[in-house]
N, C-alpha and C. Protein backbone atom coordinates (compact mmCIF):
# COMPACT_ATOMS: atom_id res chain seq x y z
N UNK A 1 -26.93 23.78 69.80
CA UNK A 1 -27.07 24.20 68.43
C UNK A 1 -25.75 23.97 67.71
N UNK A 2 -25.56 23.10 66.78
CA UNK A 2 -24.11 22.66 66.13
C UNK A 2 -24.17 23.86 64.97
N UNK A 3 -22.74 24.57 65.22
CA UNK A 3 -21.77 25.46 64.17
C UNK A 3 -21.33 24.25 62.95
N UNK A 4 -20.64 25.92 62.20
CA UNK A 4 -20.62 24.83 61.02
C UNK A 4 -19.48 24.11 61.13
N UNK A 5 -19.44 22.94 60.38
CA UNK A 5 -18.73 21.80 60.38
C UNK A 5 -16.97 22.32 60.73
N UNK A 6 -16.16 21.83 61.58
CA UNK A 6 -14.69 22.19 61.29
C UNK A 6 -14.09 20.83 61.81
N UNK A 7 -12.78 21.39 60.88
CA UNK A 7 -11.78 20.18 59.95
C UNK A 7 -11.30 19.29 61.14
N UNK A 8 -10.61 18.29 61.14
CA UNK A 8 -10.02 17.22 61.80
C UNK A 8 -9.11 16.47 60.93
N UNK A 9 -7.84 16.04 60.85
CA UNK A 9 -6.83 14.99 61.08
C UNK A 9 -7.80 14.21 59.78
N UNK A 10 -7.01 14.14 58.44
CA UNK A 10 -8.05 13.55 57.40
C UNK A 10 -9.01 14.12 56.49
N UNK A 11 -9.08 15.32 57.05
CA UNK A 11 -10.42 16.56 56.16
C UNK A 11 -9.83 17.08 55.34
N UNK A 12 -8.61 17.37 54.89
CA UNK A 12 -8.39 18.67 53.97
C UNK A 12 -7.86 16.90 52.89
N UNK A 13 -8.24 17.71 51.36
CA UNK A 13 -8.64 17.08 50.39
C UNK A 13 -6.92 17.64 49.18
N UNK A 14 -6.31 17.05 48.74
CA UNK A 14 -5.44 17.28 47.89
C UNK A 14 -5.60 17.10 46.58
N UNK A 15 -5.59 18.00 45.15
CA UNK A 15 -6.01 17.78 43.94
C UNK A 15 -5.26 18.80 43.45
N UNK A 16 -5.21 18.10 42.04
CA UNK A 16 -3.90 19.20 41.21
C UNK A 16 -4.42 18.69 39.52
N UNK A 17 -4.12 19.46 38.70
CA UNK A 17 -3.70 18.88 37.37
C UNK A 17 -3.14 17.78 37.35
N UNK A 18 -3.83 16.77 35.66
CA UNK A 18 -2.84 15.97 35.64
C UNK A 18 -1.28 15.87 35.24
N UNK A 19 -0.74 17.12 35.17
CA UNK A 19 0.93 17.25 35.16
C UNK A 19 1.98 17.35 36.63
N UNK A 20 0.53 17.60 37.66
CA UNK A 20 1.25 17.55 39.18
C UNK A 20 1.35 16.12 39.82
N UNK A 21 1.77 16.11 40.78
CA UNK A 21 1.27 14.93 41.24
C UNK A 21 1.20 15.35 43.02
N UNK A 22 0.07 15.09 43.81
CA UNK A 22 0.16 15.53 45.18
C UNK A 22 0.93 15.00 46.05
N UNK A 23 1.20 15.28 47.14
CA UNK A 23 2.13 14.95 48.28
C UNK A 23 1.14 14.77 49.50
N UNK A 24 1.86 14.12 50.61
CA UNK A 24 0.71 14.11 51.42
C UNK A 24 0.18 15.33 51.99
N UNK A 25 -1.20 15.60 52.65
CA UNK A 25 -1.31 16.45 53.47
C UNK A 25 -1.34 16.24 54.88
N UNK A 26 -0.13 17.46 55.50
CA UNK A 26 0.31 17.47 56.82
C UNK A 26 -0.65 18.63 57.24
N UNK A 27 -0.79 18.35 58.73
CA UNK A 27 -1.84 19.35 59.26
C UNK A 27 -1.25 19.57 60.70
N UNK A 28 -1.58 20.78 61.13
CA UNK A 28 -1.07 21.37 62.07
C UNK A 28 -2.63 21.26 62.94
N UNK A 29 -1.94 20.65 63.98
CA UNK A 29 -3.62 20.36 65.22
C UNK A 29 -3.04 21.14 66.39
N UNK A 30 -4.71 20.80 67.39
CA UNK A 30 -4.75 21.29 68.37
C UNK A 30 -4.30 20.25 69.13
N UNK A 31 -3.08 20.01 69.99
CA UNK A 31 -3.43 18.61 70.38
C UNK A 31 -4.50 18.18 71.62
N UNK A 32 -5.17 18.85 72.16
CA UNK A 32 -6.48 18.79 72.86
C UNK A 32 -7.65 19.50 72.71
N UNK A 33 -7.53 19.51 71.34
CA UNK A 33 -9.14 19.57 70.77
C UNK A 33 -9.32 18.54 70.06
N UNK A 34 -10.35 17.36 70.12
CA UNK A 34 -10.25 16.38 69.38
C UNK A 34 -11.99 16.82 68.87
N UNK A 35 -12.02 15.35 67.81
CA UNK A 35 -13.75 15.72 67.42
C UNK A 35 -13.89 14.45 66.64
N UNK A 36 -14.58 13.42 67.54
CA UNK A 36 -14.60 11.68 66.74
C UNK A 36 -13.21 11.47 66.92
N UNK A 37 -12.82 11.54 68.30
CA UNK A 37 -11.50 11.09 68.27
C UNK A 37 -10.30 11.15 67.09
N UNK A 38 -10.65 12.75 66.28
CA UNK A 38 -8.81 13.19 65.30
C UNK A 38 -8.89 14.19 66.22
N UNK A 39 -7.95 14.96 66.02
CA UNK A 39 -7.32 16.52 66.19
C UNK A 39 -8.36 17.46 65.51
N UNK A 40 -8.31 18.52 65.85
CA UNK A 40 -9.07 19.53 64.80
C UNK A 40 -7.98 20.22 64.31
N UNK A 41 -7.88 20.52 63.70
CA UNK A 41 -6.68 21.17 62.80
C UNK A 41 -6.56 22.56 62.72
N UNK A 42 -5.58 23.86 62.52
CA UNK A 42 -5.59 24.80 61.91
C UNK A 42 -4.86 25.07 60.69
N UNK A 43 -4.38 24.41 60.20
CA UNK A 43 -3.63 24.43 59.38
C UNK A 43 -2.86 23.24 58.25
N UNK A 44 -3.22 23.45 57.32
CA UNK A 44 -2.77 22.35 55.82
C UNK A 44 -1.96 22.71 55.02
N UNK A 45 -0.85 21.49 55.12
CA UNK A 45 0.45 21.70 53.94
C UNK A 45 -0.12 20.44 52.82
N UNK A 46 0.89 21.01 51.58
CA UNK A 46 0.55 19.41 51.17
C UNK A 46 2.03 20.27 49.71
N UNK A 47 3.09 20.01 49.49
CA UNK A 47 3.89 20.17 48.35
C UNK A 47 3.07 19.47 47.23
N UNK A 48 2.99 19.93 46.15
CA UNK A 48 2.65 19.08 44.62
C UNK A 48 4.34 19.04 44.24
N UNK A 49 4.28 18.22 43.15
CA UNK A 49 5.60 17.85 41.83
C UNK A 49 5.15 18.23 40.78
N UNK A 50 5.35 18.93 39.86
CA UNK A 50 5.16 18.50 38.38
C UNK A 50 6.20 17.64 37.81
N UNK A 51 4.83 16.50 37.58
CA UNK A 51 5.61 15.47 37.19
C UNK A 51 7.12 15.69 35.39
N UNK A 52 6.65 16.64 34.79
CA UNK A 52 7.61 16.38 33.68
C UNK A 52 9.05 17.31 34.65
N UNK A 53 9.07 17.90 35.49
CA UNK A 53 10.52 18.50 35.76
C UNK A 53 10.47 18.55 36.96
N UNK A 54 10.03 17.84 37.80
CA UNK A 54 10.05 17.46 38.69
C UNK A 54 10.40 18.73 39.95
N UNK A 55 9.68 20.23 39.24
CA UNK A 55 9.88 21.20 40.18
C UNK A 55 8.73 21.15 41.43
N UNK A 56 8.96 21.47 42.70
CA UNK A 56 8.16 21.40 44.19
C UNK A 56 7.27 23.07 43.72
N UNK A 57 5.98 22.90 44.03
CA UNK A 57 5.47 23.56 45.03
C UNK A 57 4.48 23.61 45.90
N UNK A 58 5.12 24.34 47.21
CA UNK A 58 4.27 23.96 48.38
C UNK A 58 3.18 24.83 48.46
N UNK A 59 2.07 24.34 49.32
CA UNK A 59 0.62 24.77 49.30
C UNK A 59 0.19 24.94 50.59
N UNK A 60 -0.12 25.87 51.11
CA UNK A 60 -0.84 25.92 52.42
C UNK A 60 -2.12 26.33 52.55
N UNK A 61 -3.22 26.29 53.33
CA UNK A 61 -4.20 26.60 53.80
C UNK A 61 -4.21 26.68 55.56
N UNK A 62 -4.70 27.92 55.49
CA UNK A 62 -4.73 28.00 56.83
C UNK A 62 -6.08 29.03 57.12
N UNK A 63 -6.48 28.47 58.51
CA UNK A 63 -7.39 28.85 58.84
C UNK A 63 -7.91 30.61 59.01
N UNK A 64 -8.74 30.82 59.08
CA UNK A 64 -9.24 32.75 58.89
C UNK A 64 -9.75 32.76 59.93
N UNK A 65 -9.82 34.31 60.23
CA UNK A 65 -10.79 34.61 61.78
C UNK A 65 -11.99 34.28 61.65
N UNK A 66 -12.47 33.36 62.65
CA UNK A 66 -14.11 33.17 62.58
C UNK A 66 -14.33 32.88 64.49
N UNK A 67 -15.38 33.15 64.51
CA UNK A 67 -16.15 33.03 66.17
C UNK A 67 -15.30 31.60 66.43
N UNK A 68 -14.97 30.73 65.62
CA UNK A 68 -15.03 29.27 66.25
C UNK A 68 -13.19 29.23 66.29
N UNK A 69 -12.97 29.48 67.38
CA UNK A 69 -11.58 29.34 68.28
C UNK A 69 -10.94 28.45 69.22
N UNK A 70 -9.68 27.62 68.56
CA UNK A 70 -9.47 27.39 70.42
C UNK A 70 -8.20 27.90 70.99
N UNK A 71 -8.00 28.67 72.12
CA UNK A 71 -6.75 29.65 72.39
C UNK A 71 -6.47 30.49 71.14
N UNK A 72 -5.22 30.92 70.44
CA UNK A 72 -4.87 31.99 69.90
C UNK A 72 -5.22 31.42 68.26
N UNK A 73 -4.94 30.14 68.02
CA UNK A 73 -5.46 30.41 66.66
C UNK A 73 -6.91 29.71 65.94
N UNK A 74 -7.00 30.01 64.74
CA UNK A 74 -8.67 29.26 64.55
C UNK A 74 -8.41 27.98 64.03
N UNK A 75 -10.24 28.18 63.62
CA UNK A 75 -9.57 26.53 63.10
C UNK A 75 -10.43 26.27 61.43
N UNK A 76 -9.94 25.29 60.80
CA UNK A 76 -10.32 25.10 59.51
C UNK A 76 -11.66 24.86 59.55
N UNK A 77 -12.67 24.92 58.40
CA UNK A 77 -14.07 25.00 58.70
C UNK A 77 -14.43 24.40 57.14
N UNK A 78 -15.22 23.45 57.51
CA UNK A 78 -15.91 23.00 55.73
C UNK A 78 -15.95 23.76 54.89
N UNK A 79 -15.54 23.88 53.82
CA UNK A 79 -15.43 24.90 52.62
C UNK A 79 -14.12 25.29 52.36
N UNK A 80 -13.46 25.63 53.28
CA UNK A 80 -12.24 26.57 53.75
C UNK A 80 -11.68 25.69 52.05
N UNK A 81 -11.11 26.60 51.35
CA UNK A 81 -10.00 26.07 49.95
C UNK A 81 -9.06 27.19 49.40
N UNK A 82 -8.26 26.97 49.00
CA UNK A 82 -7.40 27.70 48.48
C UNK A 82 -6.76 26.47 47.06
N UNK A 83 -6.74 27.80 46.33
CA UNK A 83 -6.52 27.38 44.39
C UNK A 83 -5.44 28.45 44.25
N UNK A 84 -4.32 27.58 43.50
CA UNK A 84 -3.39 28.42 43.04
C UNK A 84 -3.81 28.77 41.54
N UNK A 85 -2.80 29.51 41.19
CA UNK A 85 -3.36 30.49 39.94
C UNK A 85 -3.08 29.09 38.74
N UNK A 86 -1.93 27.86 39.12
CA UNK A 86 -1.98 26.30 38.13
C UNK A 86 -2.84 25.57 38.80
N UNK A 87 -4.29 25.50 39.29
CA UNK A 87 -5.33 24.50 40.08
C UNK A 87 -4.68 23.65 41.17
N UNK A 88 -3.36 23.83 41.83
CA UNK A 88 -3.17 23.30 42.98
C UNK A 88 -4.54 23.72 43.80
N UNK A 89 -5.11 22.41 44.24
CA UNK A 89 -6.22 23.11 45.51
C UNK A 89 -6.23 21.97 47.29
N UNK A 90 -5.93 22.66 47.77
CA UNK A 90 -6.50 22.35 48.91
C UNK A 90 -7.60 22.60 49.38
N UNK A 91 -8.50 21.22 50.25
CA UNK A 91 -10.15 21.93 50.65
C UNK A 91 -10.42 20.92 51.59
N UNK A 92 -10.88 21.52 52.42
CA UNK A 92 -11.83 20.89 53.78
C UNK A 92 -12.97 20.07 53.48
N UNK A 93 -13.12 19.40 53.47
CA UNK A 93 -14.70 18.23 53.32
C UNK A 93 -14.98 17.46 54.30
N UNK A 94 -16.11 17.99 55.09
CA UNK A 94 -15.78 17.60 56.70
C UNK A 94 -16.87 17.78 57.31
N UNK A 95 -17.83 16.96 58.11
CA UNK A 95 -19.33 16.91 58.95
C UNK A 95 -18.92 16.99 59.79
N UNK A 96 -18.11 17.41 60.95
CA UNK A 96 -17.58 17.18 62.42
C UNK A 96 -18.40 18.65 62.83
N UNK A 97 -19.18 18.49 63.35
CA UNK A 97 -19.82 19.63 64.11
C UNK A 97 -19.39 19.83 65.96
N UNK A 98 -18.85 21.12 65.99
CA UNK A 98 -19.08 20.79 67.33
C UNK A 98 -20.07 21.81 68.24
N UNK A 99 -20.37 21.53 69.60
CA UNK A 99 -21.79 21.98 69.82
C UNK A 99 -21.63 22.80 71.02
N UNK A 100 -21.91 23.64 71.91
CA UNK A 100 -21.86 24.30 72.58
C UNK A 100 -23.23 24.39 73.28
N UNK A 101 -22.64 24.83 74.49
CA UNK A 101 -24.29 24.67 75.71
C UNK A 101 -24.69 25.86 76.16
């Protein structure tokens, strides 16, 4: 029976106003949990710029307690987003199901 979808290496999605500009997103994996051959991830950085003054800020998302674990921490799950109070958003968009027997 496949749970709901969680993130992998490539899933979390970077978007900002057009006065920001995004940075890449870095992700913190499991390194032996894979799923379609990425990482599954717990965790997403990604800094924005605003482009007129060129001030940083950084953005994280990180994963919440849910049943779907591997060792001590969780892991990101389709939906998972976080919006700053200026529309910095990070978000998971991601079909990787994994399945259990």
């Amino acid at each position: 029976m496949p749970s709901r979808s969680v993130a992998a290496v490539g899933d979390v999605i970077a978007t900002c106003p057009t006065n920001f500009q995004a940075g890449p997103v870095l992700c913190t994996v499991y390194p032996d949990l894979t799923i379609n051959g990425k990482n599954v991830i717990y965790k997403a950085d990604c800094t924005f710029t605003e482009t007129s003054s060129g001030a940083t800020t950084p953005v994280s998302l990180v994963a919440m307690p849910t049943a779907l674990q591997a060792g001590k921490n969780n892991v990101l799950r389709n939906g998972d987003i976080i919006i700053t109070v200026v529309g910095l958003t990070l978000q998971v968009q991601c079909g990787n199901h994994l399945y259990s027997s």
